[in-house]
Protein backbone atom coordinates (compact mmCIF):
# COMPACT_ATOMS: atom_id res chain seq x y z
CA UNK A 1 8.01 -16.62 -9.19
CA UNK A 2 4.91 -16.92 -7.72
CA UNK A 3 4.69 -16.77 -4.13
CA UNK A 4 1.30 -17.84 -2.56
CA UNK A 5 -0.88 -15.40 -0.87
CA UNK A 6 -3.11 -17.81 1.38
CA UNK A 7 -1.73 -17.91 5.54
CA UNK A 8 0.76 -15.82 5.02
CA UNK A 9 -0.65 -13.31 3.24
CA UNK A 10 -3.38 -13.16 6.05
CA UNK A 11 -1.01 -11.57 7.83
CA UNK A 12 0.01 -9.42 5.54
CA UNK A 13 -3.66 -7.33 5.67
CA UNK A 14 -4.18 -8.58 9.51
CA UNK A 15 -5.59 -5.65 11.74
CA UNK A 16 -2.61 -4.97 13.06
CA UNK A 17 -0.88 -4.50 9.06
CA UNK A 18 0.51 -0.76 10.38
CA UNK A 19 1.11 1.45 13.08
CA UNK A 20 -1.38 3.60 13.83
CA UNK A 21 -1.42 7.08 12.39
CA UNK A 22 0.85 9.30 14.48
CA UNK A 23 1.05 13.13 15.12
CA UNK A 24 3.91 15.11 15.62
CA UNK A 25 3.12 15.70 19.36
CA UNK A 26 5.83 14.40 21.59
CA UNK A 27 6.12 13.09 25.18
CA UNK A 28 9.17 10.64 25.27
CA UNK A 29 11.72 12.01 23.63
CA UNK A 30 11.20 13.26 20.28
CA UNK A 31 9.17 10.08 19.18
CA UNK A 32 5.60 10.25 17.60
CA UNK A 33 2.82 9.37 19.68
CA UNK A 34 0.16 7.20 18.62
CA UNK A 35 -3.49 9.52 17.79
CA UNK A 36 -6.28 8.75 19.33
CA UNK A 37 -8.25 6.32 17.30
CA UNK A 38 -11.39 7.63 15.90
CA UNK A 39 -14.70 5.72 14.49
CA UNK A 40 -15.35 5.15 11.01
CA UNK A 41 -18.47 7.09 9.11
CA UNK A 42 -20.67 5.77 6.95
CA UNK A 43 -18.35 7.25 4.05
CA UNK A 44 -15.17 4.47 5.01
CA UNK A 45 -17.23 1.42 4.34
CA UNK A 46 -15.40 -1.60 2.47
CA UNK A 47 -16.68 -1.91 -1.06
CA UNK A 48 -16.07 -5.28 -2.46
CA UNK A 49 -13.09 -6.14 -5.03
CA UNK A 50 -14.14 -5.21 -8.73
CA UNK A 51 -12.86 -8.19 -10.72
CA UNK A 52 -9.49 -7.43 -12.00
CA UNK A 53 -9.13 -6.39 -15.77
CA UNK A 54 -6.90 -8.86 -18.28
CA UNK A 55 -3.43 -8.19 -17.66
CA UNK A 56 -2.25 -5.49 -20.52
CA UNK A 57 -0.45 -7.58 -23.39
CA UNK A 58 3.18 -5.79 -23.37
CA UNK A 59 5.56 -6.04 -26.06
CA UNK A 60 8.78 -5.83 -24.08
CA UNK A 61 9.41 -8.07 -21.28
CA UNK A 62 10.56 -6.70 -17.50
CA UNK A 63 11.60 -9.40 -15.55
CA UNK A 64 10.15 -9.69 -11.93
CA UNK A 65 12.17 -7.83 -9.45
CA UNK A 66 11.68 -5.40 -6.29
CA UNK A 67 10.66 -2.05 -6.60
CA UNK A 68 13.26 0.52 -6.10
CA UNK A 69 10.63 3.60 -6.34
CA UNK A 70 7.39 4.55 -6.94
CA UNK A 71 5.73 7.56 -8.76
CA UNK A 72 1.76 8.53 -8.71
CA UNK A 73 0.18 10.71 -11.26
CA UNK A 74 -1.40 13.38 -12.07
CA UNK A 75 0.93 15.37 -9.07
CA UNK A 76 0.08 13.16 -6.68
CA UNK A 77 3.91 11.78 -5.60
CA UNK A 78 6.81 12.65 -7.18
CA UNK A 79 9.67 9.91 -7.59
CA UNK A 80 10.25 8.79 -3.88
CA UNK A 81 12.57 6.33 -3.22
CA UNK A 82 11.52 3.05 -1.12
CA UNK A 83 13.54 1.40 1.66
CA UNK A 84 15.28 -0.53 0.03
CA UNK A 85 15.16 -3.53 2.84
CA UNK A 86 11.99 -4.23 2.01
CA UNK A 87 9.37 -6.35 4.92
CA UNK A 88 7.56 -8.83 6.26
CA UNK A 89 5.08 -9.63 8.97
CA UNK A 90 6.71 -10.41 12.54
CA UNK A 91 4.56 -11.90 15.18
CA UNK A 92 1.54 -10.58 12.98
CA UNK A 93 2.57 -7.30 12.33
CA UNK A 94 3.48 -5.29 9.89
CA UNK A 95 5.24 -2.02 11.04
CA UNK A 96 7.67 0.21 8.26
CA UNK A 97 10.74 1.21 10.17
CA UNK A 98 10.54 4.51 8.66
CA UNK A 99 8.50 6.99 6.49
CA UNK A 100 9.60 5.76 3.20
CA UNK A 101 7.59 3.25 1.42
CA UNK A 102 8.35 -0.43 1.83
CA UNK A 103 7.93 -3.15 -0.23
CA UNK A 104 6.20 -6.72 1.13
CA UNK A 105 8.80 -9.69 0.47
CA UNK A 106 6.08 -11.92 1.24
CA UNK A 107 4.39 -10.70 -1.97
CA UNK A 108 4.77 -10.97 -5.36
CA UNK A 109 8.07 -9.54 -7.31
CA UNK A 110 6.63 -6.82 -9.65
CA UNK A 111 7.02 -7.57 -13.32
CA UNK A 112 5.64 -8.02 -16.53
CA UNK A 113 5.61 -11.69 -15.94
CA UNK A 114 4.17 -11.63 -12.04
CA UNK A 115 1.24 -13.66 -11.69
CA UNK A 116 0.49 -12.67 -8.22
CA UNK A 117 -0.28 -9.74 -6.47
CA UNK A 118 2.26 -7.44 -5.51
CA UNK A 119 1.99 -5.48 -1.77
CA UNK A 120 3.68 -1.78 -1.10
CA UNK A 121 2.48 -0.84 2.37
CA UNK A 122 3.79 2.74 4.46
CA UNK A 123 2.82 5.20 7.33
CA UNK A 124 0.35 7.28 6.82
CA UNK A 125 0.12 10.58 9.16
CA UNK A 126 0.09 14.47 10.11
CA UNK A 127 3.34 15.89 11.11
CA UNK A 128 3.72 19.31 12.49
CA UNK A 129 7.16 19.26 12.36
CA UNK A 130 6.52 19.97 8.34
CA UNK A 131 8.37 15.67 7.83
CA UNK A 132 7.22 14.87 4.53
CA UNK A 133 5.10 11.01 4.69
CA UNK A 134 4.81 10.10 1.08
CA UNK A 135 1.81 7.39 1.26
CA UNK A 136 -0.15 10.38 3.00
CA UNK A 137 -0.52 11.34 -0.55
CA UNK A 138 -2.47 7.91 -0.57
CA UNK A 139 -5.56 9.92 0.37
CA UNK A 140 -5.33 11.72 -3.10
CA UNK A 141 -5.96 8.59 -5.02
CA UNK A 142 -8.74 8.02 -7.58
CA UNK A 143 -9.21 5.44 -10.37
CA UNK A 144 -7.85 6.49 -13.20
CA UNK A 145 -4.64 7.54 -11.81
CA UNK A 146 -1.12 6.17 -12.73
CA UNK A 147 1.14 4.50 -10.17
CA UNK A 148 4.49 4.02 -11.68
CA UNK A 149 7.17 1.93 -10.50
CA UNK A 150 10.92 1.41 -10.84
CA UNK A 151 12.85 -1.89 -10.86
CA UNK A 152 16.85 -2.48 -11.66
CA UNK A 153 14.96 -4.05 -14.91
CA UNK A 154 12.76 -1.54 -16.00
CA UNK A 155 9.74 0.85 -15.64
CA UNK A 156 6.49 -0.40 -14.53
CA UNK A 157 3.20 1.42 -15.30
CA UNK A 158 -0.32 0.62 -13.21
CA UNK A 159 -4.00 2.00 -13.54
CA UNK A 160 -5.40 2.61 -10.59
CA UNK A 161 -8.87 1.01 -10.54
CA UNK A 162 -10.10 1.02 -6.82
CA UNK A 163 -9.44 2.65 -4.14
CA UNK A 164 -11.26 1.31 -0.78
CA UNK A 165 -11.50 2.11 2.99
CA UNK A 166 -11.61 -1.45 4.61
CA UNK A 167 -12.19 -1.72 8.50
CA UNK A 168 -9.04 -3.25 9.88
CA UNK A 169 -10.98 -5.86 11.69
CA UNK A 170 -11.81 -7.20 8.54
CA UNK A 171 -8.70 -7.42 6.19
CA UNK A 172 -7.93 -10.75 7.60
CA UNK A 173 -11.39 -11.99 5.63
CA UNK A 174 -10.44 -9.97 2.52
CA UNK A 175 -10.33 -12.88 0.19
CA UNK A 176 -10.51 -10.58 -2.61
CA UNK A 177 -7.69 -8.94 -1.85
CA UNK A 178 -5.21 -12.10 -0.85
CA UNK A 179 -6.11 -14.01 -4.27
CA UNK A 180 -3.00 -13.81 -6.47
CA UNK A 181 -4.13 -11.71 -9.62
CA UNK A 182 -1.59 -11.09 -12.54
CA UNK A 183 -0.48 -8.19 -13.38
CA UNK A 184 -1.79 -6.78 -9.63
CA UNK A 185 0.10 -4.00 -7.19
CA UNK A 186 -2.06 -3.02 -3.85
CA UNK A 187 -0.82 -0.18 -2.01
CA UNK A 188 -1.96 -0.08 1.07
CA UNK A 189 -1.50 2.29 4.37
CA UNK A 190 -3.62 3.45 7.06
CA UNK A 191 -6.56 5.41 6.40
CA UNK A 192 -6.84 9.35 8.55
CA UNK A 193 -8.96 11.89 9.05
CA UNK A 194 -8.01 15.61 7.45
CA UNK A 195 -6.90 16.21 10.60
CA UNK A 196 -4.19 13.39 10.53
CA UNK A 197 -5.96 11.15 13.26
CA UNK A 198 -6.02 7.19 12.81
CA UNK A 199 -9.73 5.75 12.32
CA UNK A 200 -10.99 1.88 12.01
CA UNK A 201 -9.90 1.52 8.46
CA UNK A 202 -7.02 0.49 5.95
CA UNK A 203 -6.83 2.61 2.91
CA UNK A 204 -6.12 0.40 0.16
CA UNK A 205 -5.08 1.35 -3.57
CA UNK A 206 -5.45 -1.52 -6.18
CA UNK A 207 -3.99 -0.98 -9.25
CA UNK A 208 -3.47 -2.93 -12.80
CA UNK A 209 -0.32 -3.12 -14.91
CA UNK A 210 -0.48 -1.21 -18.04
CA UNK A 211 2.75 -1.06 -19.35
């Protein structure tokens, strides 16, 4: 099924698509505090899209379904299991409940036969506490990589061919990234400093199937 990426999916990369990043210092409780928000250098510029590569010809067939968990390699991520509840925008926003990745419902159903674009979104922060955030690893990223995915009807393999820093302010205007491509699976959290502090920007991991 093909669901369509056009008001909707504005939403889904609005400025307001996560939290901001969040450090372990406390002040209410036990609860993370939002990090100051920092401004952008020239390095965290938005590139424009690359046009997507034809979809990889596979000879067996996965039906579309929800991911269950998701792998990066080389070393990146080990197998980390996703919420399983998956999520969509409310009132414009897009916040994860907790650390674990979550899958957009408002996307595209991963799959050999999807012929949209499929959205995994997830925190993204420092904490001192030594909590392990698994799309913190998202920093790691480079093209070539392999983002791996599992369904209840199979094993999905992507290429990673992009990986941008896109000011929030802008997502909404992203056209390039709300088309529906075949084949496509963006990650997407928010981009930090190496010390763990939020900045202006939306890291965002676009990836091909390959098998």
């Amino acid at each position: 099924m093909i669901r369509p990426l056009g008001a909707t999916a504005a939403i889904l990369v609005g400025a307001a698509l996560l939290v901001g990043a969040r450090s372990a210092s406390t002040d209410n409780g036990g609860a993370p505090t939002v990090s100051p928000v920092q401004h952008p250098t020239t390095q965290q510029a938005a590139s424009q899209v690359l046009d997507p590569p034809h979809p990889a010809v596979l000879s067996d067939r996965i039906p579309q379904a929800d991911p269950i968990w998701i792998s990066i390699e080389p070393g990146i991520l080990d197998k980390t299991m996703m919420n399983p509840h998956g999520i969509k925008a409310i009132d414009g926003k897009v916040v994860p409940v907790d650390n674990r990745p979550v899958f957009r419902k408002d996307s595209n159903q991963p799959g050999t036969d999807s012929a949209g674009t499929s959205f995994i979104v997830g925190h993204n922060y420092v904490d001192a506490s030594g909590v392990f955030v698994p799309f913190s690893r998202l920093e790691k990223v480079r093209p070539g990589n392999t983002v791996t995915v599992g369904t209840a009807n199979g094993v999905l393999n992507y290429t990673v061919t992009q990986v941008l820093r896109v000011p929030k302010a802008q997502l909404a205007s992203r056209t390039d990234l709300l088309k529906n491509v075949p084949g496509r699976l963006i990650l997407e959290t928010c981009d930090t400093t190496p010390q763990g502090h939020d900045t202006y920007d939306n890291l965002v991991v676009i990836t091909a199937l390959a098998s």
